[in-house]
PDB file of N, CA and C in Angstrom:
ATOM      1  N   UNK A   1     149.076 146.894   5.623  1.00  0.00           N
ATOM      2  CA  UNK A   1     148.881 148.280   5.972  1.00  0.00           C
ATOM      3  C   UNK A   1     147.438 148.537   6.392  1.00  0.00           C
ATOM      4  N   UNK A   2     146.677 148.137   6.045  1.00  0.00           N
ATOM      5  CA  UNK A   2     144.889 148.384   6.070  1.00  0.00           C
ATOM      6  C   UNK A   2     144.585 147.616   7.389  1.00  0.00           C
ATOM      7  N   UNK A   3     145.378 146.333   7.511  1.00  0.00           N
ATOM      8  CA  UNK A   3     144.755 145.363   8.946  1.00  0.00           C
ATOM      9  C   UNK A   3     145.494 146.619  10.213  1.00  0.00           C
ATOM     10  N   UNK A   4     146.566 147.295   9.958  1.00  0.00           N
ATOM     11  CA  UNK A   4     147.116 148.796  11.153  1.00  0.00           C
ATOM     12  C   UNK A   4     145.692 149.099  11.132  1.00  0.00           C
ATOM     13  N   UNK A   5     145.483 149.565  10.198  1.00  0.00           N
ATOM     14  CA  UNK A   5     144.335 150.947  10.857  1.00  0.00           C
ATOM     15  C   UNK A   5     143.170 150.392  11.086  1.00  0.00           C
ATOM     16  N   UNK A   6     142.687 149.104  10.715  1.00  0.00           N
ATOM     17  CA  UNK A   6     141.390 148.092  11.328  1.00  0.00           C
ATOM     18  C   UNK A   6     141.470 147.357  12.345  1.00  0.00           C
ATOM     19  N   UNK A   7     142.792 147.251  12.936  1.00  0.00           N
ATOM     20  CA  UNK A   7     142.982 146.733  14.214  1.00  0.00           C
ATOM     21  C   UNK A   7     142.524 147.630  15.232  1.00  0.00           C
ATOM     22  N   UNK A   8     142.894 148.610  14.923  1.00  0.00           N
ATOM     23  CA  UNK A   8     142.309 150.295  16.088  1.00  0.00           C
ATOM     24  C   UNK A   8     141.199 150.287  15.839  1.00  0.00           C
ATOM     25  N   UNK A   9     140.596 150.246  15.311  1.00  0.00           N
ATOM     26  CA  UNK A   9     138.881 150.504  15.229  1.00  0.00           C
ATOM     27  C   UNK A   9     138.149 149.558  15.864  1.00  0.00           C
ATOM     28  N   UNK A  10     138.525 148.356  15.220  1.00  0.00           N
ATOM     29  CA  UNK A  10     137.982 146.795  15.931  1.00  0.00           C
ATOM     30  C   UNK A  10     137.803 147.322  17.658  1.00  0.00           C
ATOM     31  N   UNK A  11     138.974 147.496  17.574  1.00  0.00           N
ATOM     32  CA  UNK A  11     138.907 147.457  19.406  1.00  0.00           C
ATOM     33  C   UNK A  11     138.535 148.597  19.988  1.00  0.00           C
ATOM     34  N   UNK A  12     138.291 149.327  19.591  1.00  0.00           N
ATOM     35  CA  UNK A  12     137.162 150.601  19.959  1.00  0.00           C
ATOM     36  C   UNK A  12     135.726 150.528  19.895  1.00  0.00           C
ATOM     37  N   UNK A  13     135.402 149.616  19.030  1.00  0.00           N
ATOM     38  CA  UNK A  13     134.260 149.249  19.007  1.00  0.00           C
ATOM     39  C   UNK A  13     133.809 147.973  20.007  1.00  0.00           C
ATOM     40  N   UNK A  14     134.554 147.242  19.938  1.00  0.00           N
ATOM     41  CA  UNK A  14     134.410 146.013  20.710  1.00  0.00           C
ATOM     42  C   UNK A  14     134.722 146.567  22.427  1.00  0.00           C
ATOM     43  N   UNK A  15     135.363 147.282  22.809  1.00  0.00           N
ATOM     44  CA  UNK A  15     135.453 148.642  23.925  1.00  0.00           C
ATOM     45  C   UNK A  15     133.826 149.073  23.917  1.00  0.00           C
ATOM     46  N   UNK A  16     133.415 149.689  23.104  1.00  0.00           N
ATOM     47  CA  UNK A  16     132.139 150.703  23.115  1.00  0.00           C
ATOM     48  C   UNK A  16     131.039 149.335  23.186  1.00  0.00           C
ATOM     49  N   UNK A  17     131.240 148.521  22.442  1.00  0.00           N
ATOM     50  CA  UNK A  17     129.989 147.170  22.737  1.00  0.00           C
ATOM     51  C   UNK A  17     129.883 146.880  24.463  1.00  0.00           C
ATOM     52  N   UNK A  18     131.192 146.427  24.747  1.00  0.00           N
ATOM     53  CA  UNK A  18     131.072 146.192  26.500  1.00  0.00           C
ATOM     54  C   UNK A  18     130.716 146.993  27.501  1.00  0.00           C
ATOM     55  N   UNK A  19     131.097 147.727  27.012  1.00  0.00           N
ATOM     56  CA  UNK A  19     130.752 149.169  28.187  1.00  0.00           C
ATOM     57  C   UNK A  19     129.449 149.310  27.922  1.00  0.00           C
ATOM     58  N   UNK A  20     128.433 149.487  27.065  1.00  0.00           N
ATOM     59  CA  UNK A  20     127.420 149.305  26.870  1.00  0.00           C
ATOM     60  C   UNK A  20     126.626 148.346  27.295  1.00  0.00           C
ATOM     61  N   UNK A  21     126.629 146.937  27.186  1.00  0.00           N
ATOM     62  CA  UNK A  21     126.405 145.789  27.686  1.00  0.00           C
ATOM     63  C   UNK A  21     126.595 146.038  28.881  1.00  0.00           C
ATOM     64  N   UNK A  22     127.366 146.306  29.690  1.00  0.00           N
ATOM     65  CA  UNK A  22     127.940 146.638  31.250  1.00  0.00           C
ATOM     66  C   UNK A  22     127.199 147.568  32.029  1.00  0.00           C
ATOM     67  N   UNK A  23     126.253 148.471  31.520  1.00  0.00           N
ATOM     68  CA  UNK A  23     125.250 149.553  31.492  1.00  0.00           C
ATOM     69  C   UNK A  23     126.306 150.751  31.780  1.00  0.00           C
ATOM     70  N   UNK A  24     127.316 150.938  31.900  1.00  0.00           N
ATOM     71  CA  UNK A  24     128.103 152.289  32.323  1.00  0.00           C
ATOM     72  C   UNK A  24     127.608 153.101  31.072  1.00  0.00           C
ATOM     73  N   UNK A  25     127.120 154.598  31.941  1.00  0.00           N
ATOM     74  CA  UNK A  25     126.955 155.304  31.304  1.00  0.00           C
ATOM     75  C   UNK A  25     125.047 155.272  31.022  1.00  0.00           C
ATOM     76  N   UNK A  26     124.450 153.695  31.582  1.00  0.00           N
ATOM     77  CA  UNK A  26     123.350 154.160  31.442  1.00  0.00           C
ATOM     78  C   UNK A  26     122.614 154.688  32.659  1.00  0.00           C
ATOM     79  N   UNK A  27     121.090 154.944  32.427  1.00  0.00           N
ATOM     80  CA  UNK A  27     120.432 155.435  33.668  1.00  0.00           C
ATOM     81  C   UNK A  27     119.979 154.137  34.590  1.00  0.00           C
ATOM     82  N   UNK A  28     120.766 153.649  35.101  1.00  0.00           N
ATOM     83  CA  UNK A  28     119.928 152.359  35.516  1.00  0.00           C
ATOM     84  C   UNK A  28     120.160 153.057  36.838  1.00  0.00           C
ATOM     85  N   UNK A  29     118.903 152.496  37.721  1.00  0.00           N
ATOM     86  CA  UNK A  29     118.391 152.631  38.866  1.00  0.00           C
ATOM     87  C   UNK A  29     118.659 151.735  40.282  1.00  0.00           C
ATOM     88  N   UNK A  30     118.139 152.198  41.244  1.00  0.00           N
ATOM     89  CA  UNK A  30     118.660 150.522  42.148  1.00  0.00           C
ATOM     90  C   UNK A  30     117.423 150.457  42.386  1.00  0.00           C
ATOM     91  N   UNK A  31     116.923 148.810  42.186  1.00  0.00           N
ATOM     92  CA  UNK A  31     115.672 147.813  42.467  1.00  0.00           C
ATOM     93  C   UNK A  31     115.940 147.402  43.557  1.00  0.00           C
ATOM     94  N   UNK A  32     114.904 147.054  43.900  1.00  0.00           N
ATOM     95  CA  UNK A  32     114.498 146.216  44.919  1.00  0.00           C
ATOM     96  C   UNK A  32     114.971 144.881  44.707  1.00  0.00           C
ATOM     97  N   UNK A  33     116.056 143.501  45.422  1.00  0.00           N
ATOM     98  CA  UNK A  33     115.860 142.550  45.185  1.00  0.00           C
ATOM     99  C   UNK A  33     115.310 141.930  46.715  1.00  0.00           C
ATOM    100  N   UNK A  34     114.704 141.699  46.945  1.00  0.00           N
ATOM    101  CA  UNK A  34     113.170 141.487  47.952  1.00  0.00           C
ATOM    102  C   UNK A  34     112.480 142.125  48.491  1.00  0.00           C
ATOM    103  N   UNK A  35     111.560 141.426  49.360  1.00  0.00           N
ATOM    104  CA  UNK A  35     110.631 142.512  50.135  1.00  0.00           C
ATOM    105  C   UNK A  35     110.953 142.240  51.484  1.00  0.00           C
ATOM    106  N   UNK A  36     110.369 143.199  52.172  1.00  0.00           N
ATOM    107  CA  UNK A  36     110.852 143.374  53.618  1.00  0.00           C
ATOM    108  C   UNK A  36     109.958 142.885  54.116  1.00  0.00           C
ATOM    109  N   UNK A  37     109.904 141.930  55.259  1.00  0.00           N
ATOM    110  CA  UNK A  37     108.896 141.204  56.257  1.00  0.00           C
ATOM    111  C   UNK A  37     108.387 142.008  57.176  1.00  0.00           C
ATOM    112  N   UNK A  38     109.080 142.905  57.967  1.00  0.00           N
ATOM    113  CA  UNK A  38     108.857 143.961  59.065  1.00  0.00           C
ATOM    114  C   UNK A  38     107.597 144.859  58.379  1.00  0.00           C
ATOM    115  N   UNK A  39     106.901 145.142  59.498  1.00  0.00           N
ATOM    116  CA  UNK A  39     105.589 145.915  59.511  1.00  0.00           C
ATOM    117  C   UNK A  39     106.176 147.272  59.249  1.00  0.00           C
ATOM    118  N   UNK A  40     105.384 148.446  58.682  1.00  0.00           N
ATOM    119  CA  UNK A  40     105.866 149.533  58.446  1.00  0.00           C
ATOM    120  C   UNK A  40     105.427 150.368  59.213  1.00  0.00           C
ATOM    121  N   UNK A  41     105.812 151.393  60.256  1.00  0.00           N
ATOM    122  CA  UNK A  41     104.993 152.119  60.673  1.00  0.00           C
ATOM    123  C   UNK A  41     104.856 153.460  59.828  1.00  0.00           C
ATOM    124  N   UNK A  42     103.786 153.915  59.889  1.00  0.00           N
ATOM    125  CA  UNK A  42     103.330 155.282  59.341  1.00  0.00           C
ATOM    126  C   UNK A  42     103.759 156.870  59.319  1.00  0.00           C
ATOM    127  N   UNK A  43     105.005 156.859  60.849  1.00  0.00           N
ATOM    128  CA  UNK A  43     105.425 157.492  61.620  1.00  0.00           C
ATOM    129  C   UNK A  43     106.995 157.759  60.780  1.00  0.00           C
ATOM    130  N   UNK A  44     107.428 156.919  60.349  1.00  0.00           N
ATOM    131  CA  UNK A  44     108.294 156.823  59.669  1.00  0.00           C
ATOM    132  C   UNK A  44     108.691 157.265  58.073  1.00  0.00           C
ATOM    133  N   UNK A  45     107.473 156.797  57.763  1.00  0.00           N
ATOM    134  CA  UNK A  45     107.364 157.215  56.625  1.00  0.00           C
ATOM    135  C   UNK A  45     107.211 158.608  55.927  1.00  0.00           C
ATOM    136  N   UNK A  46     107.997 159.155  54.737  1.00  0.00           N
ATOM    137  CA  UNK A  46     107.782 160.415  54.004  1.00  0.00           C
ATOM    138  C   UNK A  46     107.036 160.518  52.636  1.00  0.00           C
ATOM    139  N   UNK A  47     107.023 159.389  52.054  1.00  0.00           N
ATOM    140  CA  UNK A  47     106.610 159.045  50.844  1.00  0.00           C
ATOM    141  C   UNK A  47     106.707 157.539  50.526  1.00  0.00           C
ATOM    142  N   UNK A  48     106.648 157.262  48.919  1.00  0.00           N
ATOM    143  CA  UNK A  48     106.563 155.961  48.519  1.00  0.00           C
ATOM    144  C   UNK A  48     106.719 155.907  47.029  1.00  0.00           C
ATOM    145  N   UNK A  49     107.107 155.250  46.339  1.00  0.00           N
ATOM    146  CA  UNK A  49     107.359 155.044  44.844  1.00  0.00           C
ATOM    147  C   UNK A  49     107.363 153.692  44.401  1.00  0.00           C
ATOM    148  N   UNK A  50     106.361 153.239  43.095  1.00  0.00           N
ATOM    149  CA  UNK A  50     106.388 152.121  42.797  1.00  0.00           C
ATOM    150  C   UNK A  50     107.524 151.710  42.019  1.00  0.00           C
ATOM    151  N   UNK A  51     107.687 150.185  41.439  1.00  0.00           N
ATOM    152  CA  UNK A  51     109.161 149.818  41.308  1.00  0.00           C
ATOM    153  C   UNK A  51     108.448 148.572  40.240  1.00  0.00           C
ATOM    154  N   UNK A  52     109.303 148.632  39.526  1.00  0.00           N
ATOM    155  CA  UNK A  52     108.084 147.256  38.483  1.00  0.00           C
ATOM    156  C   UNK A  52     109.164 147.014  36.958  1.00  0.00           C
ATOM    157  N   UNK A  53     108.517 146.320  36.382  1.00  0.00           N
ATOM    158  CA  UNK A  53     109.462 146.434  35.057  1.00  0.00           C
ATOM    159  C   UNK A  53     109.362 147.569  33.690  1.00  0.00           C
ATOM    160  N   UNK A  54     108.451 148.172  34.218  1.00  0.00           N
ATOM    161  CA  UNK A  54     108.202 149.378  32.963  1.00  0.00           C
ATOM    162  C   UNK A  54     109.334 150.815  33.915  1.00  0.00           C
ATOM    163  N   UNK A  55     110.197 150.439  35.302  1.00  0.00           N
ATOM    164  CA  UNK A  55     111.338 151.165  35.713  1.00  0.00           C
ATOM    165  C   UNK A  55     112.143 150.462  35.341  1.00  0.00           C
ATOM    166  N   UNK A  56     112.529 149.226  35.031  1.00  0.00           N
ATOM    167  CA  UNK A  56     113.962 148.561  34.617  1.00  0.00           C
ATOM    168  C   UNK A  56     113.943 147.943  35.986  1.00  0.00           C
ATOM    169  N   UNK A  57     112.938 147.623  36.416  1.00  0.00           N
ATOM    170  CA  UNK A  57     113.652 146.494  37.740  1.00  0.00           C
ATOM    171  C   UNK A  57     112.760 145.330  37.415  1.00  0.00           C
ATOM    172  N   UNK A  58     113.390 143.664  37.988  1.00  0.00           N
ATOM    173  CA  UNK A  58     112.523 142.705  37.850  1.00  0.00           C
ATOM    174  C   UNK A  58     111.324 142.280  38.760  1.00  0.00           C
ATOM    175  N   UNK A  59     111.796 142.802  39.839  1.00  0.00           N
ATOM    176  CA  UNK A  59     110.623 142.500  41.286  1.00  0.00           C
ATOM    177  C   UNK A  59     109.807 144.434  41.064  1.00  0.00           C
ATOM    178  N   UNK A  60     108.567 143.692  41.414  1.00  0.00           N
ATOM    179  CA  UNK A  60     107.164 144.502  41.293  1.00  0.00           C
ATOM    180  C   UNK A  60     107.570 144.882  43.103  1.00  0.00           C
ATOM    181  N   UNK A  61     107.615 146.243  43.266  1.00  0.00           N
ATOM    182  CA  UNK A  61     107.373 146.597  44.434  1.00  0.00           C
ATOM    183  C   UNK A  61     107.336 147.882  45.283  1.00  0.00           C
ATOM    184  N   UNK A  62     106.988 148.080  46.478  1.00  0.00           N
ATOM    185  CA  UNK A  62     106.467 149.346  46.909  1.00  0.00           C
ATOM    186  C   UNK A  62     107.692 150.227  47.915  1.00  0.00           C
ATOM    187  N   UNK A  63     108.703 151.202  47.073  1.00  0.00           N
ATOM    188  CA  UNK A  63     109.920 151.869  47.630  1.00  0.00           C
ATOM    189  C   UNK A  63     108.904 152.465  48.494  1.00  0.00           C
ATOM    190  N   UNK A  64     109.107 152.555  49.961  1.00  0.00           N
ATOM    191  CA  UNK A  64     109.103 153.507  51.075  1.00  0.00           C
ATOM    192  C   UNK A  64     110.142 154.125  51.584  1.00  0.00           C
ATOM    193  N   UNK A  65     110.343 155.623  51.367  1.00  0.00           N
ATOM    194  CA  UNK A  65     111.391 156.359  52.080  1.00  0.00           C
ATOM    195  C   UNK A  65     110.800 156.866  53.498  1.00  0.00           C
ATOM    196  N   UNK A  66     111.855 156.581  54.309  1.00  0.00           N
ATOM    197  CA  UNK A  66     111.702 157.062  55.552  1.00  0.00           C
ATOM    198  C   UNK A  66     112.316 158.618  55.560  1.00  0.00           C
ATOM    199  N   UNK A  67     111.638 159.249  57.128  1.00  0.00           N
ATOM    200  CA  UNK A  67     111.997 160.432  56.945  1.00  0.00           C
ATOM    201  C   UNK A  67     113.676 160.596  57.767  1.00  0.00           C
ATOM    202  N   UNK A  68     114.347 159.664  57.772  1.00  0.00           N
ATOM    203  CA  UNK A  68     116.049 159.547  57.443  1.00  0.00           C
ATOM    204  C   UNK A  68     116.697 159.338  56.280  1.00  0.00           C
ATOM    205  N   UNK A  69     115.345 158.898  55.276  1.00  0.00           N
ATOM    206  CA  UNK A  69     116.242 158.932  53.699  1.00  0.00           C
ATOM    207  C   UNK A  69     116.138 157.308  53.778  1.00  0.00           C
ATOM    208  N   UNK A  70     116.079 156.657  54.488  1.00  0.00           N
ATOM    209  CA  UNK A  70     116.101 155.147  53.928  1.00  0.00           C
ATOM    210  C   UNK A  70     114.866 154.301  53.130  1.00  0.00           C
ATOM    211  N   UNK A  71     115.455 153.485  52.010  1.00  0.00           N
ATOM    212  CA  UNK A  71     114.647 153.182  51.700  1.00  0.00           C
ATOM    213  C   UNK A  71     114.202 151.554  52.009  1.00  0.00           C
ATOM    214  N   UNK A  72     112.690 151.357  51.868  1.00  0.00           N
ATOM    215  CA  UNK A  72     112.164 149.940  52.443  1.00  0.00           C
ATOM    216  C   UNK A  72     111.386 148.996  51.466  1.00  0.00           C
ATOM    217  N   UNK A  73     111.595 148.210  50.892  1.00  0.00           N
ATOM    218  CA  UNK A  73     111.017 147.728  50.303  1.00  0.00           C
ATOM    219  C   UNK A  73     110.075 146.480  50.450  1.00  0.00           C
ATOM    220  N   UNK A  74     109.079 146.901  49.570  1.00  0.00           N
ATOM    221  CA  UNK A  74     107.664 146.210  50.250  1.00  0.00           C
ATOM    222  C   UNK A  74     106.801 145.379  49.401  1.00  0.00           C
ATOM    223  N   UNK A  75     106.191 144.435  49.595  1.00  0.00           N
ATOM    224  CA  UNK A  75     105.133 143.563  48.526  1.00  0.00           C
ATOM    225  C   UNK A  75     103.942 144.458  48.160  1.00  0.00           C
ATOM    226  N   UNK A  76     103.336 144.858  46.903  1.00  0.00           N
ATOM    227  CA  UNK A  76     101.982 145.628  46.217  1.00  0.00           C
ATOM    228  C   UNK A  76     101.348 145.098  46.684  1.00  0.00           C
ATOM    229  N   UNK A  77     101.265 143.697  46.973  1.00  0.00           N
ATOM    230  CA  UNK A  77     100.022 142.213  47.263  1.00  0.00           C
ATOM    231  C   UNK A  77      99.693 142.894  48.965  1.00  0.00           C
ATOM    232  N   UNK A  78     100.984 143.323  49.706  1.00  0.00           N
ATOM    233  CA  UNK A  78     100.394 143.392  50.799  1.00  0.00           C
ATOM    234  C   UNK A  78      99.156 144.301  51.202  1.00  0.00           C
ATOM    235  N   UNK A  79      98.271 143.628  52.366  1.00  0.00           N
ATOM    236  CA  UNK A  79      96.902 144.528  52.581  1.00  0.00           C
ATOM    237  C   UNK A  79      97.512 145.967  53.546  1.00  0.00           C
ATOM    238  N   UNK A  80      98.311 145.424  54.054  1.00  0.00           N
ATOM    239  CA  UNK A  80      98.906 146.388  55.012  1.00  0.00           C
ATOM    240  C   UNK A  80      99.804 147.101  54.358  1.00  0.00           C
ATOM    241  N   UNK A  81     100.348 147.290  53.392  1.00  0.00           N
ATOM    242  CA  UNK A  81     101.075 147.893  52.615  1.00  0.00           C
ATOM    243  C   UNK A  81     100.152 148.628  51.829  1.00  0.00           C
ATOM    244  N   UNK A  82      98.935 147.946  51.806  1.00  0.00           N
ATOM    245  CA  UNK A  82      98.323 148.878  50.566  1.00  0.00           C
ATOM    246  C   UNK A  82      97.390 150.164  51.238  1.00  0.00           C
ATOM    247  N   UNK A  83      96.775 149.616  52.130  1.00  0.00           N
ATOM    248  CA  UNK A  83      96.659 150.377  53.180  1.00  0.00           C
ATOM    249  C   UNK A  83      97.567 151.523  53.696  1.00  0.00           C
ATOM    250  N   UNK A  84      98.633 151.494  53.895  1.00  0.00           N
ATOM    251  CA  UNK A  84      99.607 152.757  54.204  1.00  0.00           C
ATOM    252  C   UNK A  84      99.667 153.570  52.994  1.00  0.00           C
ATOM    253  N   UNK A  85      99.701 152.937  51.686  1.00  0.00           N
ATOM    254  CA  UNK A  85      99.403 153.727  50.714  1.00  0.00           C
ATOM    255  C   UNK A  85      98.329 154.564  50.541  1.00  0.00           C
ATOM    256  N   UNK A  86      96.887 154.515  50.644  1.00  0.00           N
ATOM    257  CA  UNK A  86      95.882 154.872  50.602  1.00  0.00           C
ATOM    258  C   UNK A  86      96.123 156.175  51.383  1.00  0.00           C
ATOM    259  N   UNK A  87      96.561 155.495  52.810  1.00  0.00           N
ATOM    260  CA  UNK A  87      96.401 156.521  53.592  1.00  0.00           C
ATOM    261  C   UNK A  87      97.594 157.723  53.458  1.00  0.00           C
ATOM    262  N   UNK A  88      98.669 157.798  52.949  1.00  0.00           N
ATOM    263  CA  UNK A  88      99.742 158.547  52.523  1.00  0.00           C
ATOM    264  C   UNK A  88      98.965 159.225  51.873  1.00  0.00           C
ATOM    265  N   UNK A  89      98.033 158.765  50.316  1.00  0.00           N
ATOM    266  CA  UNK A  89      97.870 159.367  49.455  1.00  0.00           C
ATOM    267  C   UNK A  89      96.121 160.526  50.252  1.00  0.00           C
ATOM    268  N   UNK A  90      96.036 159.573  51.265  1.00  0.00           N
ATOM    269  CA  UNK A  90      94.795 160.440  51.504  1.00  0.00           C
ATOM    270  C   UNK A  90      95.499 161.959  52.194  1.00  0.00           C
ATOM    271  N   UNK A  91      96.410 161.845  52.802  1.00  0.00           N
ATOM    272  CA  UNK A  91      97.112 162.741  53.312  1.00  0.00           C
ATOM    273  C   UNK A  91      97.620 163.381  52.781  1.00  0.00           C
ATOM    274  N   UNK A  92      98.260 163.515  51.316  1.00  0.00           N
ATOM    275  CA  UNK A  92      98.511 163.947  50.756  1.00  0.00           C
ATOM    276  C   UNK A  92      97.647 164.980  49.764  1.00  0.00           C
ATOM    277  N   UNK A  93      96.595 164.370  49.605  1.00  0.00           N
ATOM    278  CA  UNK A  93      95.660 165.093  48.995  1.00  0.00           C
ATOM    279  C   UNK A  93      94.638 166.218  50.089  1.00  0.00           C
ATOM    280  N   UNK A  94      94.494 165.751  51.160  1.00  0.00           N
ATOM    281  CA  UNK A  94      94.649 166.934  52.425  1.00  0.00           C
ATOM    282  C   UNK A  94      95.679 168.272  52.565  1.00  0.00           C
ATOM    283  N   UNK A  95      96.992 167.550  52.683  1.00  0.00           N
ATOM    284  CA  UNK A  95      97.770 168.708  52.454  1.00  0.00           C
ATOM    285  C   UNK A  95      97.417 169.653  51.671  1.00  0.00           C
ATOM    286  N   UNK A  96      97.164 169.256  50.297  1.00  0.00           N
ATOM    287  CA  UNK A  96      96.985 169.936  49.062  1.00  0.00           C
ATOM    288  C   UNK A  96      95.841 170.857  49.225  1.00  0.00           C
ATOM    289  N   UNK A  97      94.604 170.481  49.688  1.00  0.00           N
ATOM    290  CA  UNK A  97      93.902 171.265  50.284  1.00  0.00           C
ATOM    291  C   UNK A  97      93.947 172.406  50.712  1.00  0.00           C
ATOM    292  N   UNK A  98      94.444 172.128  52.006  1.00  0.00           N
ATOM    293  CA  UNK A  98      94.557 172.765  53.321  1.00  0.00           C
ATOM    294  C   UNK A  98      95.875 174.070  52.630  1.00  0.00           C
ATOM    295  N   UNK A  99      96.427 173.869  51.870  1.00  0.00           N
ATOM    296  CA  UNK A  99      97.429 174.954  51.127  1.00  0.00           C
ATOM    297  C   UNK A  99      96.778 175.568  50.447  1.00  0.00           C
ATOM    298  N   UNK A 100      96.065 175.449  49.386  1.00  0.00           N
ATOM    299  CA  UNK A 100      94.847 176.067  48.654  1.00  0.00           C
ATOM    300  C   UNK A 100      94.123 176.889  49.473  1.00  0.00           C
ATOM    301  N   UNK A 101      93.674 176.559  50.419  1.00  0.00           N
ATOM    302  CA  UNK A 101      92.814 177.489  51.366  1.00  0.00           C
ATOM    303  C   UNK A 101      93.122 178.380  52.352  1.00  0.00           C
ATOM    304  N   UNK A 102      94.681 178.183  52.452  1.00  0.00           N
ATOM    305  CA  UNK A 102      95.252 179.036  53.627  1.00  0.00           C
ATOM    306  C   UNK A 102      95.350 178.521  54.477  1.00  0.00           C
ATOM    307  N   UNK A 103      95.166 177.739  54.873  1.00  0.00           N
ATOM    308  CA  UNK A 103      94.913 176.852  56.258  1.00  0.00           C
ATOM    309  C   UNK A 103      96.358 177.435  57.320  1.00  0.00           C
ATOM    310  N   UNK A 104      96.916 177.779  58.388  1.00  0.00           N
ATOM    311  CA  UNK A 104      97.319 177.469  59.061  1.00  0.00           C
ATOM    312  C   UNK A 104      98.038 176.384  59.113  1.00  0.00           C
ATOM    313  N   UNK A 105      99.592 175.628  58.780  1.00  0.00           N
ATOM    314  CA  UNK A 105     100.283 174.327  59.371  1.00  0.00           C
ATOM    315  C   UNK A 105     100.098 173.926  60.420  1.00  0.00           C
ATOM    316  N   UNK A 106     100.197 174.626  61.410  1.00  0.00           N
ATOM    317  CA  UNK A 106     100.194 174.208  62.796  1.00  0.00           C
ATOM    318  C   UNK A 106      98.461 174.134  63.547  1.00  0.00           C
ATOM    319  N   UNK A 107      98.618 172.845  63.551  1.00  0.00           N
ATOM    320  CA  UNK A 107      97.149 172.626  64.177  1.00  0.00           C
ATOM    321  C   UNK A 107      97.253 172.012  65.404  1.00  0.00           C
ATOM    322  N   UNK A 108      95.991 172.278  66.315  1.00  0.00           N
ATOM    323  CA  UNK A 108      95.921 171.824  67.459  1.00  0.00           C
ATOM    324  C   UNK A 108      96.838 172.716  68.485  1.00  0.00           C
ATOM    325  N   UNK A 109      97.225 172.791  69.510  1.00  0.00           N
ATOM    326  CA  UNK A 109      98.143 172.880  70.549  1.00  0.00           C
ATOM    327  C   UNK A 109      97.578 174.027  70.579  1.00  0.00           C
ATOM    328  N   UNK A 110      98.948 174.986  71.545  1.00  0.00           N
ATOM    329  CA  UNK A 110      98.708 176.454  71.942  1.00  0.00           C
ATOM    330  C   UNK A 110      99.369 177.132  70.949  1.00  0.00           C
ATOM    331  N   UNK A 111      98.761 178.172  70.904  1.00  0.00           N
ATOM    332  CA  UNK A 111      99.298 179.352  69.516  1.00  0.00           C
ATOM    333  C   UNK A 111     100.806 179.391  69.611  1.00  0.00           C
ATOM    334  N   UNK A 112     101.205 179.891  68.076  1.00  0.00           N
ATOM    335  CA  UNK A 112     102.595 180.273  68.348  1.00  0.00           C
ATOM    336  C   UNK A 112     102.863 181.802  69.169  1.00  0.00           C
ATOM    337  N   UNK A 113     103.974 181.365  70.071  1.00  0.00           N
ATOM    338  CA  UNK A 113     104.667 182.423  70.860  1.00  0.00           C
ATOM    339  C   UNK A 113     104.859 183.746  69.684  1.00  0.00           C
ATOM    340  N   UNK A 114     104.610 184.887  70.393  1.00  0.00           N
ATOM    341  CA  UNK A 114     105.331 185.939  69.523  1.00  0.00           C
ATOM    342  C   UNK A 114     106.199 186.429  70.518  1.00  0.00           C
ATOM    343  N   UNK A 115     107.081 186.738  69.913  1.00  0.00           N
ATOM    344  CA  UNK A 115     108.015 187.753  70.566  1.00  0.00           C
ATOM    345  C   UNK A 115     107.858 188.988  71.147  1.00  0.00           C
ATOM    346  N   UNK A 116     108.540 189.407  71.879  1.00  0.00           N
ATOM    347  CA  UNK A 116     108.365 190.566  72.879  1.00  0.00           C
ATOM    348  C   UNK A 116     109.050 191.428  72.387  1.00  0.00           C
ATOM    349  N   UNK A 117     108.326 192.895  72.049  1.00  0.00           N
ATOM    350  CA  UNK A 117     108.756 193.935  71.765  1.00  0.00           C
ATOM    351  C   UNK A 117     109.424 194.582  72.881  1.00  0.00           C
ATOM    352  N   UNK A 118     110.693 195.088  72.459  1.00  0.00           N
ATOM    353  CA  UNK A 118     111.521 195.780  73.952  1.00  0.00           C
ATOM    354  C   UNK A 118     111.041 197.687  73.576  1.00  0.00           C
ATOM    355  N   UNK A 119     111.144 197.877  74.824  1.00  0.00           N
ATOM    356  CA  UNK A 119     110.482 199.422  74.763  1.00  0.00           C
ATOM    357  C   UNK A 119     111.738 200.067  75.552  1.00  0.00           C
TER     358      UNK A 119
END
C-alpha cells in the first residue's frame, strides 16, 4: 500500500529533476557560439552588448545589433571591434549631451519645412 503512494511521488520528482536539468523554465539566454570574420560597418549598427560567462554563455564576446534587429557576433580581442565600441560609446555619450542642452536633432542640411497656413 505505501510503495502506491511512493511510486507517484518518485516520478514527480524525478519529472521536476529533468526538466530542471533541461533548463525549461529557466532564464537562459542565446550565446554566441563563434565570432564573425566579416568587418562591421558602423552604419549598421544600433548598439552592442557584452556576452561572457558571468551571462551564462561560454564564448567571451561582443553582441552587435543592427538597425534590422540582427544580431553579430564579434571577438573583445578585436582592434577593430574595439574601436567601433569606443566610438558607439563616444556617440552615445554625445547624444546624452546634446539632449541635456536642447540641442536641435536635426543637424546640418536645410531647415525643416513648415507648413502653409491656408487663408
Amino acid at each position: 500500500m505505501a510503495l502506491r503512494l511512493l511510486l507517484p511521488l518518485l516520478l514527480l520528482a524525478a519529472t521536476l529533476l529533468i526538466a530542471q536539468a533541461q533548463g525549461i523554465g529557466s532564464s537562459a539566454t542565446d550565446c554566441c557560439l563563434k565570432h564573425s570574420r566579416k568587418a562591421i560597418s558602423s552604419n549598421w549598427v544600433k548598439s552592442y552588448s557584452l556576452q561572457g560567462p558571468e551571462s551564462g554563455c561560454v564564448l567571451r564576446a561582443v553582441v552587435f545589433t543592427t538597425k534590422k534587429n540582427k544580431k553579430i557576433c564579434a571577438s573583445p580581442t578585436d582592434l577593430a571591434v574595439q574601436k567601433l565600441m569606443q566610438n558607439m560609446d563616444k556617440k552615445a555619450k554625445n547624444d546624452k549631451k546634446d539632449k541635456k542642452k536642447g540641442h536641435n536633432p536635426r543637424t546640418g542640411g536645410r531647415p525643416k519645412r513648415q507648413k502653409r497656413q491656408r487663408v
